[in-house]
Protein backbone atom coordinates (compact mmCIF):
# COMPACT_ATOMS: atom_id res chain seq x y z
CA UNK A 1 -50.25 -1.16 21.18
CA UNK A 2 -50.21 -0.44 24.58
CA UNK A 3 -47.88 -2.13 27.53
CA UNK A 4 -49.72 -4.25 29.63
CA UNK A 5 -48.82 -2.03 33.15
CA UNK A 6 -51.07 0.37 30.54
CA UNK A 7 -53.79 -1.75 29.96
CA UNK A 8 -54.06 -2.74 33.69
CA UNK A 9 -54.28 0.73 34.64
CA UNK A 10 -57.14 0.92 33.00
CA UNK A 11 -58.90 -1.21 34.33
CA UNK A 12 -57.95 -0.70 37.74
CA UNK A 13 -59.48 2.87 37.44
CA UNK A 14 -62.88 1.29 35.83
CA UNK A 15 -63.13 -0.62 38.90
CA UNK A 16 -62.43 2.67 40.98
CA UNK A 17 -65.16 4.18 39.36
CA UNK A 18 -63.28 6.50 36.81
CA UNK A 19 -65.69 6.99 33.12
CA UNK A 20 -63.68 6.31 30.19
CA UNK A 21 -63.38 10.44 30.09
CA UNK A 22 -61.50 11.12 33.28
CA UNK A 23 -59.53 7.45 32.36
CA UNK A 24 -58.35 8.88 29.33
CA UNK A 25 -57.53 12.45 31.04
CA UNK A 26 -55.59 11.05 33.75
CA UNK A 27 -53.64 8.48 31.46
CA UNK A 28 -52.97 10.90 28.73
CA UNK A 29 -54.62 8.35 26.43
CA UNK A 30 -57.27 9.15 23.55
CA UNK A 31 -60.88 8.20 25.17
CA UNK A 32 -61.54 5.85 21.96
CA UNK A 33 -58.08 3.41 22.61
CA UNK A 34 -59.44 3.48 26.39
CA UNK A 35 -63.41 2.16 25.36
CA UNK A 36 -61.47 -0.34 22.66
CA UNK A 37 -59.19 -2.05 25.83
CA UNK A 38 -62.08 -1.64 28.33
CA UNK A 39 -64.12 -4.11 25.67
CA UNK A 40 -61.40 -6.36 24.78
CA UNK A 41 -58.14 -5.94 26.91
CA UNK A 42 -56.56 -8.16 23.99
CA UNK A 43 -56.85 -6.21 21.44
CA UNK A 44 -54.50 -4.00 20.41
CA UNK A 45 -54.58 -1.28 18.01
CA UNK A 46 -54.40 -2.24 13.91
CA UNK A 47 -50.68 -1.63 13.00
CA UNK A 48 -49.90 1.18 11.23
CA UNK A 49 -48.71 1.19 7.57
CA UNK A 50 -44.96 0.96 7.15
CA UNK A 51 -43.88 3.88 5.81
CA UNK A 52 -41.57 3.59 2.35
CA UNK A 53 -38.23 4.89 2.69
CA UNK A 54 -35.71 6.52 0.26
CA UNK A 55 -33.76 3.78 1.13
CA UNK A 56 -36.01 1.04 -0.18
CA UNK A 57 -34.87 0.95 -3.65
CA UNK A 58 -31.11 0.76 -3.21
CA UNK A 59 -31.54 -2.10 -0.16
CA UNK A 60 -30.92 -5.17 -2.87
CA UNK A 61 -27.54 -3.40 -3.86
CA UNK A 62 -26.41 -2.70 0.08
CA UNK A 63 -27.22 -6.27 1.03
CA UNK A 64 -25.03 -7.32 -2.30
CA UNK A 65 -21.90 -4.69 -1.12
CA UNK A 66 -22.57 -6.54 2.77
CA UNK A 67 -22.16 -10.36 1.57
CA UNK A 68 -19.22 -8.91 0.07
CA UNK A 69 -17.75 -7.08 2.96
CA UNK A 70 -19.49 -7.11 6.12
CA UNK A 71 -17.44 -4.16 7.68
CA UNK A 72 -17.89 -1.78 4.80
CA UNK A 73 -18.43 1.26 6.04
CA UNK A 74 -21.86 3.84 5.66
CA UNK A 75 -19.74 6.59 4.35
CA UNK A 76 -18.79 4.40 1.72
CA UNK A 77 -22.07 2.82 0.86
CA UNK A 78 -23.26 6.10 0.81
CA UNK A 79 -20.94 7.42 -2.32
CA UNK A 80 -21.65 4.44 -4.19
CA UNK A 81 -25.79 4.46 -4.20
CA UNK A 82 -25.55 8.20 -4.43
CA UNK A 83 -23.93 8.25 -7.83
CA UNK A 84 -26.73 4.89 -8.22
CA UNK A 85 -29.31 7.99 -7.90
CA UNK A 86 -29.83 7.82 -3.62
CA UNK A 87 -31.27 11.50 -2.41
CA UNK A 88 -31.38 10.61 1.65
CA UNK A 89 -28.86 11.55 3.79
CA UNK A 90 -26.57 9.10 5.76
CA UNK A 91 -28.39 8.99 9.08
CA UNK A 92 -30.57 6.66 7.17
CA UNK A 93 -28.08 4.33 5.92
CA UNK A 94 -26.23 4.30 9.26
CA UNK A 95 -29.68 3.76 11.27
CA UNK A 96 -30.22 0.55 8.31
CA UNK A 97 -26.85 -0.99 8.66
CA UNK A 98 -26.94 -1.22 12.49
CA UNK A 99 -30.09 -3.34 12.22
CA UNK A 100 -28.69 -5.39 9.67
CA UNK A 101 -25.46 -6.02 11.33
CA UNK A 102 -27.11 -6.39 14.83
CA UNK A 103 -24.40 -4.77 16.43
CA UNK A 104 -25.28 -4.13 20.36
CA UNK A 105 -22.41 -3.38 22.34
CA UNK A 106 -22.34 -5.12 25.87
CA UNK A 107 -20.81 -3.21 28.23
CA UNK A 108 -18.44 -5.08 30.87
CA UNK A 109 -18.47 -3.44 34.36
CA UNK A 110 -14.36 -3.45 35.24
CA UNK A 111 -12.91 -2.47 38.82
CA UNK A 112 -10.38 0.66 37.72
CA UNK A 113 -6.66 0.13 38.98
CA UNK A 114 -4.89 2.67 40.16
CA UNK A 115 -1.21 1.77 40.91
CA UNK A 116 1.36 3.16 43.82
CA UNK A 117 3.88 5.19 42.75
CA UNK A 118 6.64 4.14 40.93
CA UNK A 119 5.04 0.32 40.72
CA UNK A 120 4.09 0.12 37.09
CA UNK A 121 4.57 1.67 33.71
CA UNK A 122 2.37 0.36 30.80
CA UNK A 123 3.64 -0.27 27.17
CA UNK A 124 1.89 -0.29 23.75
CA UNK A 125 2.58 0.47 20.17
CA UNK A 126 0.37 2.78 18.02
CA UNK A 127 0.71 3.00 14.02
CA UNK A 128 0.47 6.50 12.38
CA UNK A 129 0.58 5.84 8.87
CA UNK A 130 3.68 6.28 6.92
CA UNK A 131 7.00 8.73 5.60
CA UNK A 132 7.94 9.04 2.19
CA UNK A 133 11.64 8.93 1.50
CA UNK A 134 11.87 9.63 -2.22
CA UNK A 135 10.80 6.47 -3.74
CA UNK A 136 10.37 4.70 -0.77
CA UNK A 137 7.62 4.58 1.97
CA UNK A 138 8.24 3.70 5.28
CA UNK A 139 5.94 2.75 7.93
CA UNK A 140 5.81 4.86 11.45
CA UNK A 141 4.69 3.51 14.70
CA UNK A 142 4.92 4.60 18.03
CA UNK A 143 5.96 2.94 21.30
CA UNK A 144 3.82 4.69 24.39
CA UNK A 145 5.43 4.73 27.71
CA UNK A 146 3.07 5.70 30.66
CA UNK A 147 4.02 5.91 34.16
CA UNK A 148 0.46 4.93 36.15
CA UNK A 149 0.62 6.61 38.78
CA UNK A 150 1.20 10.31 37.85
CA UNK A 151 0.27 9.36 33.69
CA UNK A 152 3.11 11.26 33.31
CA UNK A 153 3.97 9.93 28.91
CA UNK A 154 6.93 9.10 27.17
CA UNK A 155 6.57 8.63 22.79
CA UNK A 156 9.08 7.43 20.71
CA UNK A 157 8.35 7.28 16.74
CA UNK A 158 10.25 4.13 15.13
CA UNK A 159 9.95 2.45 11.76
CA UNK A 160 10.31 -0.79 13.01
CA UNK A 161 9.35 -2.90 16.06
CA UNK A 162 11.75 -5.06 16.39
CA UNK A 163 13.19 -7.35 19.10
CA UNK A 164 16.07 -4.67 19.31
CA UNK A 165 14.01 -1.53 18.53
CA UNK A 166 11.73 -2.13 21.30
CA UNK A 167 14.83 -2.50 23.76
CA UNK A 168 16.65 0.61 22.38
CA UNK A 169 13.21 2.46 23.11
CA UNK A 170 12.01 1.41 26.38
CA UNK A 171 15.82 2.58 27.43
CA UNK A 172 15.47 5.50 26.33
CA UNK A 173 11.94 5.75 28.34
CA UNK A 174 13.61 4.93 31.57
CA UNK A 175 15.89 7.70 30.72
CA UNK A 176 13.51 10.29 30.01
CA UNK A 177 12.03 9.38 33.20
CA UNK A 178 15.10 8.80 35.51
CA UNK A 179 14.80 5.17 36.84
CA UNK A 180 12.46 2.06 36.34
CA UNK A 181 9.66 0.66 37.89
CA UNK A 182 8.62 -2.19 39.46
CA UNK A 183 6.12 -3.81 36.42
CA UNK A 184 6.06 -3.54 33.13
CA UNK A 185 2.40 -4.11 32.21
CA UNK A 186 1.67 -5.43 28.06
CA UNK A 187 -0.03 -6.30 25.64
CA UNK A 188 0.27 -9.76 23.59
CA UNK A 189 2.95 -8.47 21.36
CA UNK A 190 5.23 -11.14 19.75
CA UNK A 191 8.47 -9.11 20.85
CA UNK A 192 7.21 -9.46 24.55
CA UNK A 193 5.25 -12.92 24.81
CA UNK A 194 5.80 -15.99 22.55
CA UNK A 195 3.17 -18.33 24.11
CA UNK A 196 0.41 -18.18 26.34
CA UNK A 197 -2.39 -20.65 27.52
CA UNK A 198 -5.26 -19.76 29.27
CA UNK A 199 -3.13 -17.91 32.54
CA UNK A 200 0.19 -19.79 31.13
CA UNK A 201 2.29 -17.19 30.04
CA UNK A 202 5.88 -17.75 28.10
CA UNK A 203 7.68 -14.54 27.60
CA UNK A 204 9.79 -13.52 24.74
CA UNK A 205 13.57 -15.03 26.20
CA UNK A 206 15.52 -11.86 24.82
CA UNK A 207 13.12 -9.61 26.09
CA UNK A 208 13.30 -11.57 29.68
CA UNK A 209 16.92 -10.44 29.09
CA UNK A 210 16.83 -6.92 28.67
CA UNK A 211 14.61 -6.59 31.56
CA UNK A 212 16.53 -9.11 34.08
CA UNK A 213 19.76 -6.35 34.65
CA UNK A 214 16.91 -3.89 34.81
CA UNK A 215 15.15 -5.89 38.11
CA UNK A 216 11.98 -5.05 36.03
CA UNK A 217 8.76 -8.16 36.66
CA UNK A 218 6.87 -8.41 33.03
CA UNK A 219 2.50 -8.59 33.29
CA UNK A 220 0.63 -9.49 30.13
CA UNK A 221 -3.26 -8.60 30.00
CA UNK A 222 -5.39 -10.40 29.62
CA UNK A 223 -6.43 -11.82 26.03
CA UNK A 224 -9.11 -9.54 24.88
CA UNK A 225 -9.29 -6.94 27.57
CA UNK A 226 -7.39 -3.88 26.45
CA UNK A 227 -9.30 -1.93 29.65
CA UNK A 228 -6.38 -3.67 32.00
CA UNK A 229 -3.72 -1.34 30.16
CA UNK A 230 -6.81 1.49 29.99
CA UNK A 231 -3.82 4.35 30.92
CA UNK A 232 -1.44 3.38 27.78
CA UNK A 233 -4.94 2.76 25.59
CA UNK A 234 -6.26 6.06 26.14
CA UNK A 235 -2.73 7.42 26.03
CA UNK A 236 -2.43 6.37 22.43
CA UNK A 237 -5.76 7.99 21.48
CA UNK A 238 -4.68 10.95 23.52
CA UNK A 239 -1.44 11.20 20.86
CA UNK A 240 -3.32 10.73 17.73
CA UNK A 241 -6.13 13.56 18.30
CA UNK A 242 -3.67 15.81 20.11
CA UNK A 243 -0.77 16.25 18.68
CA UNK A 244 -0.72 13.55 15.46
CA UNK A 245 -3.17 16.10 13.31
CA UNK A 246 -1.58 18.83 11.23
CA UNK A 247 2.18 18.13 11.52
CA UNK A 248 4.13 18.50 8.60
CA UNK A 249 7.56 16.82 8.93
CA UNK A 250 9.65 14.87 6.62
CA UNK A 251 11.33 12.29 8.86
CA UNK A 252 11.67 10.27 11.73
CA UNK A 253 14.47 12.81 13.66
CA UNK A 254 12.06 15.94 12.96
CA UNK A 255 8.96 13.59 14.14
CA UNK A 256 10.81 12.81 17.27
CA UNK A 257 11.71 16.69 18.05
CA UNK A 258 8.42 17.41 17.40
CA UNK A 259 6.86 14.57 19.86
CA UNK A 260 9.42 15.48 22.54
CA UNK A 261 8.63 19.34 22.91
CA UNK A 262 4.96 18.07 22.61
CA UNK A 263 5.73 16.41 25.63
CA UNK A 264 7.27 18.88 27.77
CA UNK A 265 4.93 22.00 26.67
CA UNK A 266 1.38 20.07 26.25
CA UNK A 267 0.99 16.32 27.44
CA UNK A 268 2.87 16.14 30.85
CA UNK A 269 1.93 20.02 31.99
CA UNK A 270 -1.76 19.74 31.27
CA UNK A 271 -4.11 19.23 34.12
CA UNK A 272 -5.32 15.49 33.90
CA UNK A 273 -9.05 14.82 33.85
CA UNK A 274 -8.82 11.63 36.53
CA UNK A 275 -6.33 12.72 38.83
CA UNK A 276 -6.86 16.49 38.44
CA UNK A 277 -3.18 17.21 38.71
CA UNK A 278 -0.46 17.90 35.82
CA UNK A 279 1.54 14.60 35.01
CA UNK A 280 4.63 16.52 35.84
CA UNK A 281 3.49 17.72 39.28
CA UNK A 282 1.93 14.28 40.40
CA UNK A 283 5.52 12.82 38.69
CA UNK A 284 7.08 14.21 41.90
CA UNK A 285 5.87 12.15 44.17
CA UNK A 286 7.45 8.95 42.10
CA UNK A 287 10.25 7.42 43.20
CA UNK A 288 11.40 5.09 40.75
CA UNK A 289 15.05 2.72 41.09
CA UNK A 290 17.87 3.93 39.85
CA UNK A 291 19.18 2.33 35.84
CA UNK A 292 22.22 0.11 36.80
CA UNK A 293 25.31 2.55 35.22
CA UNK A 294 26.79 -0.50 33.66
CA UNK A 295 24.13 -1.21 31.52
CA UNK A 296 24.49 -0.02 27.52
CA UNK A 297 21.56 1.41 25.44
CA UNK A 298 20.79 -1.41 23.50
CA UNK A 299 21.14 -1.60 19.05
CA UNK A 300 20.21 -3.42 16.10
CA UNK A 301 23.10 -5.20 15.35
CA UNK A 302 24.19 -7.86 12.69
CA UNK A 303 27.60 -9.53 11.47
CA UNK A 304 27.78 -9.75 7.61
CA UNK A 305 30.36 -10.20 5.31
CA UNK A 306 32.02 -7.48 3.41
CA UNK A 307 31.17 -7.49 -0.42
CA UNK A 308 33.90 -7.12 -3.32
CA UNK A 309 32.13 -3.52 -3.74
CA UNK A 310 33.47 -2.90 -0.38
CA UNK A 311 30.52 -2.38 1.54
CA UNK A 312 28.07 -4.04 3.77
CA UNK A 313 24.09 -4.56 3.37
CA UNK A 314 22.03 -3.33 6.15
CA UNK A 315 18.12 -2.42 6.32
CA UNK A 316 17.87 -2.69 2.28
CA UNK A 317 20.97 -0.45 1.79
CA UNK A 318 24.86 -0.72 1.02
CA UNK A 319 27.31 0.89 3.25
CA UNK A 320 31.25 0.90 1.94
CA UNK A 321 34.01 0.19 4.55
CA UNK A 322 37.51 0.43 4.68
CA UNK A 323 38.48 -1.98 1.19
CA UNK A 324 41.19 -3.73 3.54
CA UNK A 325 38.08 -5.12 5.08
CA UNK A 326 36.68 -7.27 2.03
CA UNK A 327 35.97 -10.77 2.58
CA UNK A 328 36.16 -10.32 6.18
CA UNK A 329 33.36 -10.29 8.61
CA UNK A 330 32.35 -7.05 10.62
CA UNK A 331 29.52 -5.55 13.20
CA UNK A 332 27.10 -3.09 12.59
CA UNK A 333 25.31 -1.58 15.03
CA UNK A 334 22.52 1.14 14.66
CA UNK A 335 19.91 3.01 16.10
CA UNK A 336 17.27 5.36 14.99
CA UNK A 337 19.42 7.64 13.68
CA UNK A 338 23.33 6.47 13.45
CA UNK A 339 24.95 3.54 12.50
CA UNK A 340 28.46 2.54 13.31
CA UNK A 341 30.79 -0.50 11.34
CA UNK A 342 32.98 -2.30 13.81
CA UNK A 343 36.01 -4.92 12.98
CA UNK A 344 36.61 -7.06 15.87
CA UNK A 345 36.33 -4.15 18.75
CA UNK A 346 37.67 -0.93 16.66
CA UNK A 347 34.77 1.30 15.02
CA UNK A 348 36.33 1.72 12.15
CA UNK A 349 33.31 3.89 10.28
CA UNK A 350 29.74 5.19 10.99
CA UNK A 351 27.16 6.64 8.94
CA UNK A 352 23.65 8.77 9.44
CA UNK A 353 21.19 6.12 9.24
CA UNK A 354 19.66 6.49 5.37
CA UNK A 355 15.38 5.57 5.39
CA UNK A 356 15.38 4.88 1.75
CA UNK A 357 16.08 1.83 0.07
CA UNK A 358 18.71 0.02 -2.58
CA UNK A 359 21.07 2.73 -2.22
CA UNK A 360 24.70 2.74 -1.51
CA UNK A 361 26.29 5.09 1.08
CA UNK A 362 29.77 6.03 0.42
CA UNK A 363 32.92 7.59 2.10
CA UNK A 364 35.21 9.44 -0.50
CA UNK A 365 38.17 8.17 1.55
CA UNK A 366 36.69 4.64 1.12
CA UNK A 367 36.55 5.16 -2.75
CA UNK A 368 40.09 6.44 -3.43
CA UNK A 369 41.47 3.93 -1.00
CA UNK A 370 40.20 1.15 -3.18
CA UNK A 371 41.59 3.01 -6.64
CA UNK A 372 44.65 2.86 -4.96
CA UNK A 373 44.55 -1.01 -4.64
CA UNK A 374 43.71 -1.65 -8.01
CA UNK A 375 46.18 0.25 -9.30
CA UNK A 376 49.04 -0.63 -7.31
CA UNK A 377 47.37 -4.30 -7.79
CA UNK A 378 47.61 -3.52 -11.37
CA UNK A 379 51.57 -1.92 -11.84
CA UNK A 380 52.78 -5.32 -10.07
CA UNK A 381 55.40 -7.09 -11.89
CA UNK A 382 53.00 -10.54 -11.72
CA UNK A 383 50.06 -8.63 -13.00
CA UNK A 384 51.88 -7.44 -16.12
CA UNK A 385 53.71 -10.87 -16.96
CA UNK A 386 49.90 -12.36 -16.57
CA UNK A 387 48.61 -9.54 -19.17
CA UNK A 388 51.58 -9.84 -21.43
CA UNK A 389 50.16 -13.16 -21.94
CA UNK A 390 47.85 -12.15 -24.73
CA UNK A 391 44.00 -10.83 -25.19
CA UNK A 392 41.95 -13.52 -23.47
CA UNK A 393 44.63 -13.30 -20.55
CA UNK A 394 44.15 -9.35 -20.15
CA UNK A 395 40.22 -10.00 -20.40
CA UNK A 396 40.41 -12.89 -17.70
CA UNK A 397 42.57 -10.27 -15.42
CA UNK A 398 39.94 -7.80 -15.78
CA UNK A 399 37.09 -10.39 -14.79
CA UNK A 400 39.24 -12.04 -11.60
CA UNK A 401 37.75 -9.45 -9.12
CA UNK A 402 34.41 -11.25 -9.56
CA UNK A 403 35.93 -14.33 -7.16
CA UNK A 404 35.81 -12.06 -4.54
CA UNK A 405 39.33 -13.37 -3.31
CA UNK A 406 43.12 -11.72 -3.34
CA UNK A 407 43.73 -10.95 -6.73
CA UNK A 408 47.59 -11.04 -6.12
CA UNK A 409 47.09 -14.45 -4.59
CA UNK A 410 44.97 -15.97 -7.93
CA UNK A 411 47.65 -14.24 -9.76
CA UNK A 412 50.35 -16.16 -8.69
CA UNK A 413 48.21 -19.50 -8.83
CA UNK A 414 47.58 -18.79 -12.43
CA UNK A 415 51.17 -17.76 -13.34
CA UNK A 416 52.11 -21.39 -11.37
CA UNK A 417 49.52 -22.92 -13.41
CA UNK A 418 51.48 -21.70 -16.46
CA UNK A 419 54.53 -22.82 -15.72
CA UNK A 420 53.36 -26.50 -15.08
CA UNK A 421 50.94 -26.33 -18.53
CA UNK A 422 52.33 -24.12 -20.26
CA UNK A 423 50.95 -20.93 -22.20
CA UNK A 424 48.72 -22.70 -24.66
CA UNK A 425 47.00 -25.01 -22.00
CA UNK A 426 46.81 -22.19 -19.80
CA UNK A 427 44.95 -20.34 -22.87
CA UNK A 428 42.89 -23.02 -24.07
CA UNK A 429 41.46 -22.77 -20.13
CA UNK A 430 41.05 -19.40 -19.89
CA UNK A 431 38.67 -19.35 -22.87
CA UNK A 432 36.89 -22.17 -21.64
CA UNK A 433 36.25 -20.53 -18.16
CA UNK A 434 35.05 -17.11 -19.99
CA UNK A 435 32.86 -19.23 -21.69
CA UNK A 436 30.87 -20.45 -18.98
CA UNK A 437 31.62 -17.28 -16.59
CA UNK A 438 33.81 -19.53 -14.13
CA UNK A 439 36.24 -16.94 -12.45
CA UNK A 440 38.92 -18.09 -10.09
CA UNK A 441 42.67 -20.01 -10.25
CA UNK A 442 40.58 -23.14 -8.83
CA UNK A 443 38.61 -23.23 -11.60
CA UNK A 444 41.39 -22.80 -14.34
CA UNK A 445 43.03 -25.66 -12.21
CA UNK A 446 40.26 -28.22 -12.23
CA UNK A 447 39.89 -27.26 -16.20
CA UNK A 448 43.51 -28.03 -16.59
CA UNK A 449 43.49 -31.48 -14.51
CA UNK A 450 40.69 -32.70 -15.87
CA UNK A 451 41.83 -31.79 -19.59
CA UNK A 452 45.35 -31.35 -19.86
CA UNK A 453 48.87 -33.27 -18.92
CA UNK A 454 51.80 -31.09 -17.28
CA UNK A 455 54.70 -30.58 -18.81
CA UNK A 456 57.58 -32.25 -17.36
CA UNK A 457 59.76 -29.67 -15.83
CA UNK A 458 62.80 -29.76 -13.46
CA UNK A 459 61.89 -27.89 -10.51
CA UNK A 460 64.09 -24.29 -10.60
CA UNK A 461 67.09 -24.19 -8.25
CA UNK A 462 66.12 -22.47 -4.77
CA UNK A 463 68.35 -19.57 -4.10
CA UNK A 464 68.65 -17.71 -0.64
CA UNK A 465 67.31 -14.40 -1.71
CA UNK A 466 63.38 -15.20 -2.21
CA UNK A 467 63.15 -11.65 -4.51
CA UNK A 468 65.33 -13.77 -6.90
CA UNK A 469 63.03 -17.20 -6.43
CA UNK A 470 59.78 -14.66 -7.54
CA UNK A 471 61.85 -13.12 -10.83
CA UNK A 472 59.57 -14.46 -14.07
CA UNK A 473 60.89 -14.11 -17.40
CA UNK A 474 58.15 -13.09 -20.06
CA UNK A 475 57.13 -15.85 -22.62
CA UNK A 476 59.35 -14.80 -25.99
CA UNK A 477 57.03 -14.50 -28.93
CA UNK A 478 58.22 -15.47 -31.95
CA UNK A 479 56.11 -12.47 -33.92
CA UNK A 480 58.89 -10.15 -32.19
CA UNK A 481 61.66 -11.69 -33.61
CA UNK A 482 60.08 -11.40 -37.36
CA UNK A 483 59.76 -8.09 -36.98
CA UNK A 484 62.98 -7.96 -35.79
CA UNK A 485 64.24 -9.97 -39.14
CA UNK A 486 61.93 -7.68 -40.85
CA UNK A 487 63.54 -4.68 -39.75
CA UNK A 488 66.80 -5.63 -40.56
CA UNK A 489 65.98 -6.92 -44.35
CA UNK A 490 64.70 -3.58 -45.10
CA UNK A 491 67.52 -1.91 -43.30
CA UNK A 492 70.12 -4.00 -46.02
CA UNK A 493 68.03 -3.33 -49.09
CA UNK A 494 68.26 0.46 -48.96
CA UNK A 495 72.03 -0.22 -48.21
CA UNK A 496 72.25 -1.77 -51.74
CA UNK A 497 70.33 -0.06 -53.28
């Protein structure tokens, strides 16, 4: 059918005094389609046949794959009606499923920024798959750091982006680069900005913290409008085509070489397609503020307890400390590649940071330290008298350890406990609280009061010496002194005899 600016052509040449001949010669149109509109400008040709298409057949089945997943991709419909018999080639597909989807991309005309030197450095996180350690798979992201002026880059691979991560990274990024700059321009991310409404904007409190020493003024884009941080964007896409494809490495140290030299020898040397200068050259004329010297690089840090294994949980792993330590509470602090144990303000052990999970990082000093204890735990005096006690005693002993308290101290409570029940009360307990798994001198106590009467006792004399208050005399058992009689019987019958 022709356009109407066609049609009136046409006719404007009829009325000029044109035949249909020199019409059709002039307009590049066949002399028959110019008689047909010069009868009837109206009429349009008859519509062609549709053509079939390879496609045809397999349409039901795409439409069925799109109600089920509207962003499935060609490549993918492509394997499954090709094994379903499909001979075409993908353009086909692709050309079907962009008119079914409709998808027409409206392009936004945008005013490009370009900042002074030194006034703003954009921010955004990239994710680059994953690294295998052993069993375990961890993910790997990367925090981009451009300065806007000179586009000069800064990349730092983490496995987490955490509060504190983020921090520890965008220090080291004012390092690399030698000061900080005015703005620090974002995206929504929940480390950075807790709340916004419409041009309301709440940031994060402990990021407004790290930046506050640092004289720093946060700027969030704009909700959907990732061309406002176009630098960092394209900076990101620059990283995964450029240096992201064919590295081998194994973890996130040899990444972070890796990304570094990348940096120096590649990204900040080559000749940038905007500005037409290297990064590094165009970096000179940036003069960005001094980092106060006063501020520390920040770390992940945490307070937990310290186990009865002797060791700490951090990041899905154990770490063993100093067994002096258990029960007590200590500080960990770590980056991406240390760790370091603190009690009060003393570092009293650190660690290479271990990427795998559920497993427990010893110190050999830590280990015989805490053989030490048990033993000399186990030659006390108290300790024996408790196991001289009998079977269920030794096996209680054995178990204590489990209520994660001072052995020495339950040991005394229990040996206490025995003196004001006496050895068969204290027995009957014990194999009560095995029983039911109850380890502890409070729970032999509360078995005893609730169960049992004390004996009436005279309370010992007090002497001066306190090594003579502690002296215990062992429990005599009368099986000793039949052997004893035993003995001696024998002993008089070979005499006779």
């Amino acid at each position: 059918m022709l356009s109407r600016q066609l049609v009136f052509e046409i006719h404007r040449l009829k009325d000029e005094g044109y035949k249909a001949r020199a019409i059709a010669r002039k307009l590049k149109v066949g002399r028959n389609t110019i008689r047909r509109y010069l009868e009837n400008p109206e009429k349009g040709l008859s519509k062609r046949k549709q053509r079939s298409s390879k496609l045809d057949p397999f349409k039901p089945f795409i439409e069925g794959c799109l109600e089920r997943d509207p962003r499935v991709s060609a490549a993918v419909l492509l394997r499954k009606i090709t094994e379903q018999g499909y001979t075409g080639k993908l353009t086909i597909l692709s050309d079907y499923l962009k008119e079914k989807r409709g998808r027409v991309k409206i392009r936004k005309p945008f005013i490009r920024f370009e900042s002074k030197p030194g006034e703003q450095m954009q921010i955004d996180w990239g994710h680059f798959g994953s690294i295998p350690y052993g069993a375990t798979k961890r993910k790997l992201y990367a925090l981009v750091v451009i300065e806007g002026y000179s586009r000069m880059l800064y990349v730092e691979f983490t496995h987490s982006q955490k509060q504190e991560v983020l921090h520890g990274c965008l220090f080291n990024a004012f390092q690399y680069f030698g000061g900080t700059p005015k703005t620090l321009l974002m995206d929504n991310m929940l480390t950075a900005i807790t709340d916004r409404s419409s041009h309301l904007i709440r940031f994060n409190d402990a990021f407004l913290d790290f930046l506050r020493p640092l004289h720093i003024l946060p700027r969030a884009c704009n909700i959907k409008a990732p061309y406002e941080k176009g630098k960092v964007e394209n900076a990101i896409k620059y990283l995964r085509h450029n240096f992201f494809p064919l590295r081998e490495f194994s973890s996130l140290v040899e990444i972070q070489t890796q990304v570094l030299d990348w940096l120096d020898q590649v990204a900040n040397v080559r000749i940038h397609q905007t500005t037409s200068q290297s990064p590094k050259e165009r970096f000179k004329e940036v003069g960005l503020r001094d980092l106060p010297s006063l501020i520390s690089k920040p770390l992940e840090s945490e307070t937990p307890t310290v186990q009865k294994d002797f060791a700490v949980k951090f990041d899905a792993n154990a770490y063993t400390t100093p067994p002096w330590t258990l029960g007590k509470t200590v500080t960990i602090k770590a980056d991406q590649q240390n760790l370091w144990i603190y009690y009060k303000t003393k570092q009293i052990c650190s660690y290479p940071r271990c990427w795998e999970r559920k497993q427990r990082i010893e110190t050999k000093t830590h280990v015989e330290q805490a053989k030490l204890i048990k033993r000399r735990q186990w030659e006390s005096k108290e300790m024996a008298q408790f196991a001289f006690l009998g079977d269920e005693f030794r096996e209680y002993l054995e178990k204590l350890p489990q209520a994660n308290r001072s052995l020495k101290k339950q040991i005394s409570h229990l040996l206490n406990l025995k003196d004001q029940y006496g050895v068969e009360s204290l027995s009957w307990a014990i194999l009560k609280a095995l029983r039911y798994n109850a380890y502890g001198a409070d729970y032999i106590e509360n078995i005893l009061n609730q169960e049992m009467i004390p004996i009436h006792q005279h309370k010992p004399v007090k002497l001066k010496n306190e090594a003579l208050n502690r002296i215990r005399l062992s429990e005599p058992r009368l099986t000793d002194y039949d052997a004893i009689v035993l003995k001696r019987r024998k002993s008089d019958e070979r005499k006779t005899d």
